[in-house]
Protein backbone atom coordinates (compact mmCIF):
# COMPACT_ATOMS: atom_id res chain seq x y z
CA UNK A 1 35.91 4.09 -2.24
CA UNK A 2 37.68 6.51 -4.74
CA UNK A 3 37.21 10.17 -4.25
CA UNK A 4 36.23 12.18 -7.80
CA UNK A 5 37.86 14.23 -9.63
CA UNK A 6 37.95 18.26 -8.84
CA UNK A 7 36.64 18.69 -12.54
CA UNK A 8 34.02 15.82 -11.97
CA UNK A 9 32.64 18.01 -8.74
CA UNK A 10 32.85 20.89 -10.62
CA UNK A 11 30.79 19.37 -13.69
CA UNK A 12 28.48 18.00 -11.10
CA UNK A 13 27.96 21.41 -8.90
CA UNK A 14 27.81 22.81 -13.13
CA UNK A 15 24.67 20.55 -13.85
CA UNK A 16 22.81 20.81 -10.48
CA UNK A 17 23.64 17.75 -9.30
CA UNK A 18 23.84 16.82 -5.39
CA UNK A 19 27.74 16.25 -4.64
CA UNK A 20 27.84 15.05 -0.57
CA UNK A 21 30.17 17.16 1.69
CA UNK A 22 32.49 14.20 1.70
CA UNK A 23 32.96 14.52 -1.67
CA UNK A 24 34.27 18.34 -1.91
CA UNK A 25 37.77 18.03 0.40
CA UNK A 26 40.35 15.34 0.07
CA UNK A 27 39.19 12.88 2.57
CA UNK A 28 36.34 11.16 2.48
CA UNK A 29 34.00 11.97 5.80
CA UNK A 30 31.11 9.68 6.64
CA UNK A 31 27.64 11.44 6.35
CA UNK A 32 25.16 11.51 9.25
CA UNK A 33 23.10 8.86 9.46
CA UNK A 34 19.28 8.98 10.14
CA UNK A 35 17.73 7.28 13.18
CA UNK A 36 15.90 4.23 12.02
CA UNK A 37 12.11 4.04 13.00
CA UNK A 38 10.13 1.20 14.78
CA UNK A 39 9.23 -0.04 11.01
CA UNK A 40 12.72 -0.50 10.47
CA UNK A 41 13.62 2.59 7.70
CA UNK A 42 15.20 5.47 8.02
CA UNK A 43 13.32 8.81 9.30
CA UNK A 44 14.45 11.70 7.90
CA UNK A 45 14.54 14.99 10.57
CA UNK A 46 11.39 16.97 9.22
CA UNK A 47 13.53 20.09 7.66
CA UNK A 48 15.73 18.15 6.14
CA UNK A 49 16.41 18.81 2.63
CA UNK A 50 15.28 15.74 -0.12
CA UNK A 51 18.14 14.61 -1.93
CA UNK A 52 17.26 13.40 -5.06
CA UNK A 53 20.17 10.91 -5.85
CA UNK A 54 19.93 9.53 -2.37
CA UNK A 55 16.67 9.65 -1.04
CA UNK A 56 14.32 9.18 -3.93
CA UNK A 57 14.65 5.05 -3.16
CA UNK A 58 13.89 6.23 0.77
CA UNK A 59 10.61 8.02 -0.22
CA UNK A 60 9.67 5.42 -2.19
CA UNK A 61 10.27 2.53 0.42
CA UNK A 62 8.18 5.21 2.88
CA UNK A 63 5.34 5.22 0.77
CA UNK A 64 5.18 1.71 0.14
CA UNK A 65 4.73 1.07 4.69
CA UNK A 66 3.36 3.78 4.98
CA UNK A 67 0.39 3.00 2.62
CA UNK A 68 0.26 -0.44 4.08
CA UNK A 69 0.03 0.75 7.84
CA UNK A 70 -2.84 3.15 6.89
CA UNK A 71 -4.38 0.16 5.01
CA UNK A 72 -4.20 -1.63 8.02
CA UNK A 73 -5.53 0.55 9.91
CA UNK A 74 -8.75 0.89 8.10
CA UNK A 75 -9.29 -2.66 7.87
CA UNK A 76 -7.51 -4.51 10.56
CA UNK A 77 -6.75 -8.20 10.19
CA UNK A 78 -10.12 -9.06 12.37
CA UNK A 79 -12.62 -7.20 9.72
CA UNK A 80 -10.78 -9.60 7.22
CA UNK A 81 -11.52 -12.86 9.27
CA UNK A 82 -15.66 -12.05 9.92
CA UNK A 83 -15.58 -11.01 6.48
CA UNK A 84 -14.59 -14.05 5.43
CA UNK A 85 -16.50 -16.21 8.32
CA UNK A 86 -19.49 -14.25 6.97
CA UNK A 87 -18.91 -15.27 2.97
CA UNK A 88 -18.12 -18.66 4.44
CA UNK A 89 -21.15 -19.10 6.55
CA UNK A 90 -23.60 -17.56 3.38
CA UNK A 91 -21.76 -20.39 0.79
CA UNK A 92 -22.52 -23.07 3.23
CA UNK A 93 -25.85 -21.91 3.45
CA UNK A 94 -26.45 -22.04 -0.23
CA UNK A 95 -24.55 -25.52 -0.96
CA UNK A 96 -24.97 -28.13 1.88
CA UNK A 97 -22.05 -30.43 2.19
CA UNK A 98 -24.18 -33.85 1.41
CA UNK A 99 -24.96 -32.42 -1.81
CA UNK A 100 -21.20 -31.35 -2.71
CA UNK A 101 -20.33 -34.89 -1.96
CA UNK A 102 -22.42 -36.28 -4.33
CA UNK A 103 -21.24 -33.44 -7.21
CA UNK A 104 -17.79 -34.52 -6.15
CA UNK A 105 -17.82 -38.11 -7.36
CA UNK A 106 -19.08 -37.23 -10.91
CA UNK A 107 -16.14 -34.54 -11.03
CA UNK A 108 -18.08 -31.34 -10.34
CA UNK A 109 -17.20 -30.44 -7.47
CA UNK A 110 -13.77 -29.36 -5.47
CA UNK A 111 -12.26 -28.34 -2.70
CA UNK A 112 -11.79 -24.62 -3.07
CA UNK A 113 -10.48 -21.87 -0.31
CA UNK A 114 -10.96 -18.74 -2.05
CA UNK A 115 -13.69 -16.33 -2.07
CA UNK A 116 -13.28 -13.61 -5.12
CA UNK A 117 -15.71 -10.77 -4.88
CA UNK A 118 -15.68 -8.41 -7.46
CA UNK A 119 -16.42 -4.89 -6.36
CA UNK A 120 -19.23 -2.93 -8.68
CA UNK A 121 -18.18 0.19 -9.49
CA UNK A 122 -14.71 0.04 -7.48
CA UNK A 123 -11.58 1.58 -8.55
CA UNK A 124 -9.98 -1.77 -9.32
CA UNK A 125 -10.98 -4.31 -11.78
CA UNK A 126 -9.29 -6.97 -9.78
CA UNK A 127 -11.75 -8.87 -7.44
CA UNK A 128 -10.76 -8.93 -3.98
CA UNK A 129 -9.62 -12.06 -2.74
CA UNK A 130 -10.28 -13.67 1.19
CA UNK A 131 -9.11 -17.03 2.45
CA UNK A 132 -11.88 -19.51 4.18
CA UNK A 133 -10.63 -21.10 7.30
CA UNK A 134 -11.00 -24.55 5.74
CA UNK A 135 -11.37 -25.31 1.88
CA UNK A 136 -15.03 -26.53 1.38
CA UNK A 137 -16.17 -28.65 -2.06
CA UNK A 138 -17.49 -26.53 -4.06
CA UNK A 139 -18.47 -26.56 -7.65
CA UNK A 140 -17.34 -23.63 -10.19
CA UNK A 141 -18.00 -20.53 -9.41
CA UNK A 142 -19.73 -20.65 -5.95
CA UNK A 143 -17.39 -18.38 -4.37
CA UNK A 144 -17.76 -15.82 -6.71
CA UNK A 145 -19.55 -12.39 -5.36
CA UNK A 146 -20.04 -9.32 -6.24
CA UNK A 147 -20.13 -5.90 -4.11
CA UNK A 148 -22.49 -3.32 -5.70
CA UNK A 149 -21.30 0.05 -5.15
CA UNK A 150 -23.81 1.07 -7.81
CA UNK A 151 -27.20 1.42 -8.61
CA UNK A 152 -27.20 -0.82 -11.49
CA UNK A 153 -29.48 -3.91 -11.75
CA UNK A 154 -28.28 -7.38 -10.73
CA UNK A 155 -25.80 -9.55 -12.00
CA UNK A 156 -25.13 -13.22 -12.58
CA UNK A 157 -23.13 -13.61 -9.13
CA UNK A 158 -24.75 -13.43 -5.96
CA UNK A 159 -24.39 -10.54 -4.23
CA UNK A 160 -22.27 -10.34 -0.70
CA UNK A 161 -24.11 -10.15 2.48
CA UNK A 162 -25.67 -6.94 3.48
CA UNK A 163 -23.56 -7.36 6.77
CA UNK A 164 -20.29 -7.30 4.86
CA UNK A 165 -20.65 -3.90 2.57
CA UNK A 166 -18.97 -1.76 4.77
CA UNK A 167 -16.15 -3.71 4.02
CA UNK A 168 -15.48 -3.50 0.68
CA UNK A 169 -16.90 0.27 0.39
CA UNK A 170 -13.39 0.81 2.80
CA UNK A 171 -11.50 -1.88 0.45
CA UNK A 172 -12.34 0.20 -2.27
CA UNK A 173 -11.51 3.20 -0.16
CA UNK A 174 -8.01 1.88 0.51
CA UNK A 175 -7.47 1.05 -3.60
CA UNK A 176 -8.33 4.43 -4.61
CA UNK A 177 -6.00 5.97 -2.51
CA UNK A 178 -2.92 4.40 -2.96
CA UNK A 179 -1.93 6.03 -6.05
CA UNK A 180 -3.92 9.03 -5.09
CA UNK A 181 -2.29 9.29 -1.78
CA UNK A 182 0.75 7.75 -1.77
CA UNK A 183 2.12 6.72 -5.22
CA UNK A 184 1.73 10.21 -7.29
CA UNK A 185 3.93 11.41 -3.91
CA UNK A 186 6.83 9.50 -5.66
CA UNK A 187 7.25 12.37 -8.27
CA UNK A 188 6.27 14.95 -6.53
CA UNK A 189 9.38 16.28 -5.10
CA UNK A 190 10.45 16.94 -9.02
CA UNK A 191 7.77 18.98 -9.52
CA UNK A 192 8.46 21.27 -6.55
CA UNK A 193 11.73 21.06 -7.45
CA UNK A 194 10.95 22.52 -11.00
CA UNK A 195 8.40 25.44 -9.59
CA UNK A 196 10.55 26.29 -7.06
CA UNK A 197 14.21 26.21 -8.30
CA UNK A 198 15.09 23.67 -5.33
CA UNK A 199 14.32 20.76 -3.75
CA UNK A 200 12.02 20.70 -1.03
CA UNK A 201 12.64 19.89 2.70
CA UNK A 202 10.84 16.90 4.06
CA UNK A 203 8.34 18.98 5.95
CA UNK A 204 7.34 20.14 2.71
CA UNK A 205 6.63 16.74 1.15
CA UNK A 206 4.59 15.90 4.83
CA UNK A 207 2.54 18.82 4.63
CA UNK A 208 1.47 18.27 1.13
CA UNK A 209 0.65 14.45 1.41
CA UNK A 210 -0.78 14.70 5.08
CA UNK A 211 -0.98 10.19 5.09
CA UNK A 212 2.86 9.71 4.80
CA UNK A 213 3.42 12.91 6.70
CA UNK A 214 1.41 10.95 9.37
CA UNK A 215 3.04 8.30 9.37
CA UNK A 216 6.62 9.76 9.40
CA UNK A 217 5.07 11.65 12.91
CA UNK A 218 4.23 8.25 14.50
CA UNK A 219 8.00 6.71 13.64
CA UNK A 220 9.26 10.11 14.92
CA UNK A 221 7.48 10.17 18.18
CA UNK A 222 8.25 6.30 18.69
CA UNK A 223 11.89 7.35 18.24
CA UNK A 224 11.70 10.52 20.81
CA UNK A 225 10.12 7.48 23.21
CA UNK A 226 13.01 5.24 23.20
C-alpha cells in the first residue's frame, strides 16, 4: 500500500478530511483494531471518536443487527409460529378440506402456504407475510386478512383472530421504528458534526439513539465476559 503525498495530507488536513496516524510519518503503522462482538462486528470503545471515511459503513452495518435483535426481541420466533398456527387453524375452520378437494379438480383451488395480512392503519403498506406449517388447497384469496388498527368499518377480507392482535399492533410497532429508530441514525453523525464543528464520539451517537446504544452495551458486556 503506497503512502500519500506530503501535499496530498496537507490538502486533506486543508479540507477537513480524516488522514489516519499511519498516514502522517514515513512508514505506514497498522491502526488499532476494535474487539469484535458476539454478533460478529466490530464494537467501537464508547468515547471513541466517529470517523466518517471509516466508520460510516460500521454504523450502518450496526444499525442494520441491531434493529433486527430488537425486532426479535419483541416478537420472538415462537409469537410467529402461534400466530401462524392460529391463522392456520381459523382458515381451516372456514374451508374444510373435502370441499377444497372438490374446488381443486375444476381448477379453483391450490395449494397455498402463505398467509398475507394487511395491517389497517399500520405504518407499512406491505401486508405482513407468515408461513403455514403445511400448504393447504385453498382457493384465491382465502389467506388474505386484515388487522384493524382503526376504527373504520369492515372490509372485504376477514379480519384476524381477536387472539392474534397483539401481534401485529407490535409488528407494526417494530415497522415504525426502524427508520425512526435506527435508519435516520445513519445521518445523524453529519448533523452533529455540522452544529458542533466536529464529529461526535460514539457515546454521543448511543446516548442520542438509546436502541443501538443498547445494543452496543450488550456486545460490550459480552466482550468484558470472555
Amino acid at each position: 500500500m503506497s503512502q500519500p503525498t506530503r501535499e496530498q495530507v496537507n490538502h486533506a488536513l486543508l479540507y477537513g478530511a480524516r488522514v489516519a496516524p499511519s498516514q502522517l510519518g514515513g512508514e505506514e503503522r497498522p491502526g488499532k483494531q476494535m474487539p469484535v462482538g458476539p454478533a460478529g462486528l466490530p464494537i467501537p470503545a464508547e468515547r471513541a471518536i466517529y470517523r466518517k471515511t471509516i466508520d460510516s459503513e460500521l454504523l450502518g452495518r450496526i444499525v442494520k443487527v441491531a434493529h433486527g435483535a430488537w425486532a426479535a426481541s419483541r416478537l420472538p420466533m415462537p409469537h410467529w409460529e402461534a400466530t401462524a398456527d392460529t391463522l392456520t387453524a381459523d382458515i381451516a375452520s372456514r374451508y374444510p378440506a373435502a370441499e377444497m378437494a372438490v374446488l381443486a379438480k375444476y381448477g379453483h383451488a391450490k395449494p397455498i402456504d402463505i398467509v398475507a395480512v394487511q395491517i389497517r392503519g399500520g405504518f407499512s403498506h406491505a401486508p405482513v407475510r407468515l408461513e403455514m406449517v403445511a400448504p393447504r388447497t385453498l382457493p384465491h384469496r382465502a389467506t388474505y386478512y386484515v388487522a384493524d388498527l382503526t376504527e373504520q368499518p369492515p372490509c372485504a377480507d376477514p379480519h384476524v383472530p381477536a387472539a392474534t392482535l397483539e401481534f401485529f399492533r407490535v409488528w407494526d410497532e417494530i415497522a415504525r421504528a426502524k427508520k425512526a429508530d435506527f435508519i435516520n441514525a445513519l445521518g445523524w453523525p453529519g448533523q452533529f458534526k455540522n452544529k458542533e464543528g466536529r464529529w461526535p464520539r460514539w457515546f454521543e451517537i448511543e446516548k442520542a439513539w438509546p436502541k443501538i446504544g443498547a445494543w452496543l452495551r450488550d456486545q460490550r458486556q459480552a466482550l468484558r465476559r470472555t
